[in-house]
Protein backbone atom coordinates (compact mmCIF):
# COMPACT_ATOMS: atom_id res chain seq x y z
CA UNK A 1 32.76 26.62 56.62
CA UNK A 2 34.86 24.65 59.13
CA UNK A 3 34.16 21.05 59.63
CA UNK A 4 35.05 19.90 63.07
CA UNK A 5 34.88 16.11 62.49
CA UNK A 6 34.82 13.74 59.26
CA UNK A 7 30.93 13.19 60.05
CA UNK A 8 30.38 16.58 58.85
CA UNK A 9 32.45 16.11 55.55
CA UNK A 10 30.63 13.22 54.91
CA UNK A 11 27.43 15.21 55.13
CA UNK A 12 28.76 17.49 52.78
CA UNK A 13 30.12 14.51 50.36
CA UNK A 14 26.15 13.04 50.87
CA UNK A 15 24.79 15.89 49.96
CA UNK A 16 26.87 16.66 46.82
CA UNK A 17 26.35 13.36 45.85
CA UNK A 18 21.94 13.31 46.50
CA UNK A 19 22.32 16.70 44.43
CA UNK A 20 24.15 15.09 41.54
CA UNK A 21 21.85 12.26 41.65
CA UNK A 22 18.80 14.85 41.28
CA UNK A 23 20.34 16.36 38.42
CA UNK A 24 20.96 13.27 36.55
CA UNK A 25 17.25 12.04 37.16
CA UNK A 26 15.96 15.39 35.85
CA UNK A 27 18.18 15.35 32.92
CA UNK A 28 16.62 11.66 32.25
CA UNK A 29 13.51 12.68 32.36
CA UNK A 30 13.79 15.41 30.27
CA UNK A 31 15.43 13.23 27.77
CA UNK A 32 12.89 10.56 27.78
CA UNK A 33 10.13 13.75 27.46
CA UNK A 34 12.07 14.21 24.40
CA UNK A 35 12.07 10.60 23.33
CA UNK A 36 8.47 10.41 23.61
CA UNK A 37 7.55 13.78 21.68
CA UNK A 38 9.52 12.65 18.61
CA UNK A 39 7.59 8.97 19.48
CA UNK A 40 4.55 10.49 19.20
CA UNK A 41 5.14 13.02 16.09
CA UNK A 42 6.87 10.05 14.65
CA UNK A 43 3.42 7.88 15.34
CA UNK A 44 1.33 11.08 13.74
CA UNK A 45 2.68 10.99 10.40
CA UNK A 46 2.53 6.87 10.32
CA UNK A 47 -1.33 7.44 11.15
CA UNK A 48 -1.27 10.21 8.74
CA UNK A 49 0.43 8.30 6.24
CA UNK A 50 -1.70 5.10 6.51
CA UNK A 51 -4.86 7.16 6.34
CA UNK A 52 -3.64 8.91 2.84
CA UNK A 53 -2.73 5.12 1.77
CA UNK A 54 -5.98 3.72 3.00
CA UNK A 55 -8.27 6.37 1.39
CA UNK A 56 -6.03 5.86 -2.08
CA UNK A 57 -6.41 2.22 -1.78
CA UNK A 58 -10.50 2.46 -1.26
CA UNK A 59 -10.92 4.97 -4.25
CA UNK A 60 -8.93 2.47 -6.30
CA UNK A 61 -11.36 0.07 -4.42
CA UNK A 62 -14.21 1.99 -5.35
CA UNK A 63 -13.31 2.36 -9.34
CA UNK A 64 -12.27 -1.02 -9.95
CA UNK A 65 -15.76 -1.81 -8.46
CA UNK A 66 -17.66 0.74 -10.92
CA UNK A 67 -15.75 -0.55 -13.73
CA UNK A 68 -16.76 -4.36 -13.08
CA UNK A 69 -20.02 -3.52 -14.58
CA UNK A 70 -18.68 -2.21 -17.83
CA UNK A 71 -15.88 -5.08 -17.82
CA UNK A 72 -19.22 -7.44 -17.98
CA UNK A 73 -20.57 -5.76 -20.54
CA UNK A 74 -17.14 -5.41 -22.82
CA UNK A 75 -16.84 -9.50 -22.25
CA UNK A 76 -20.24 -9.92 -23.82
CA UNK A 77 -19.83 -7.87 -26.56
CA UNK A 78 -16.24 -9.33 -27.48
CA UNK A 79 -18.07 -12.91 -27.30
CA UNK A 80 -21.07 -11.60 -29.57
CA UNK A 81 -17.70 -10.35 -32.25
CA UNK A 82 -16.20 -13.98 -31.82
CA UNK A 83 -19.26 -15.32 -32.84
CA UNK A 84 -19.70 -13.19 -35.67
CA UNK A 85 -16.30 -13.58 -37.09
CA UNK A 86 -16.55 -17.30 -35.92
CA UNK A 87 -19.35 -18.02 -38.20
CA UNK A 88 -18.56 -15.84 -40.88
CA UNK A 89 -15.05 -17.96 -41.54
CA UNK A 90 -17.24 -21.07 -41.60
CA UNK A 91 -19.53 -19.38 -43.72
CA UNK A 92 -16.79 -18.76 -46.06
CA UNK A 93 -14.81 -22.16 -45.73
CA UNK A 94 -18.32 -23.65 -46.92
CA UNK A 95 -19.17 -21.26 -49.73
CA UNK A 96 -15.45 -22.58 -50.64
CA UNK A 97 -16.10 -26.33 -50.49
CA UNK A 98 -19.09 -25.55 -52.78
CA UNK A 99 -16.62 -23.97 -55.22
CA UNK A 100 -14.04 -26.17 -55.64
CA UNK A 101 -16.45 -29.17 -56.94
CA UNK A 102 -17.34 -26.19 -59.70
CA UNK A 103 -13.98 -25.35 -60.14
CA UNK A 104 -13.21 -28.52 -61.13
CA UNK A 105 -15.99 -29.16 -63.58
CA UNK A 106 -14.80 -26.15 -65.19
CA UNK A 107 -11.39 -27.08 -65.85
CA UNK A 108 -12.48 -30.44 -67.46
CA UNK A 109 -14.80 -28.96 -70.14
């Protein structure tokens, strides 16, 4: 190859360089292809991962709301013990004021 003025060499030195150029963009491109695979596998296992959290959080959802009822129902019945042990101690603080006026009868005799 003989180049029989500098226009010719700077044809050459153009072409190296358009080639070069080509090879670079290609090389980007792949790279960014790349980027965006492990983008989109990384986006996959968020969705993944925030369906698996969303279906825990509803069946936690789901027996918090079927326990409510019973929750209603173990309120009531500690009331209904309250009451009972409520009026039982004034039942006994009264059988004990009736006493003690006894008591005290019997001690003077």
């Amino acid at each position: 190859m003989s180049f029989t003025s500098t226009l010719d060499l700077l044809y050459l030195v153009i072409a190296i360089a358009v080639l070069w150029v080509a090879a670079m963009l290609t090389w980007l491109l792949f790279e960014a292809a790349l980027a965006m695979r492990q983008a989109n596998r990384a986006i996959k296992k968020i969705r993944e991962k925030a369906a698996w959290v969303e279906e825990k959080v509803s069946k936690i959802g789901d027996r918090l709301e079927s326990s409510s009822s019973y929750i209603n129902a173990i309120a009531q019945g500690g009331r209904a013990v309250a009451d009972f042990i409520r009026s039982r101690h004034e039942a006994m603080e009264d059988d004990e004021e009736d006493e003690a006026p006894a008591r005290r009868r019997s001690r003077r005799r």
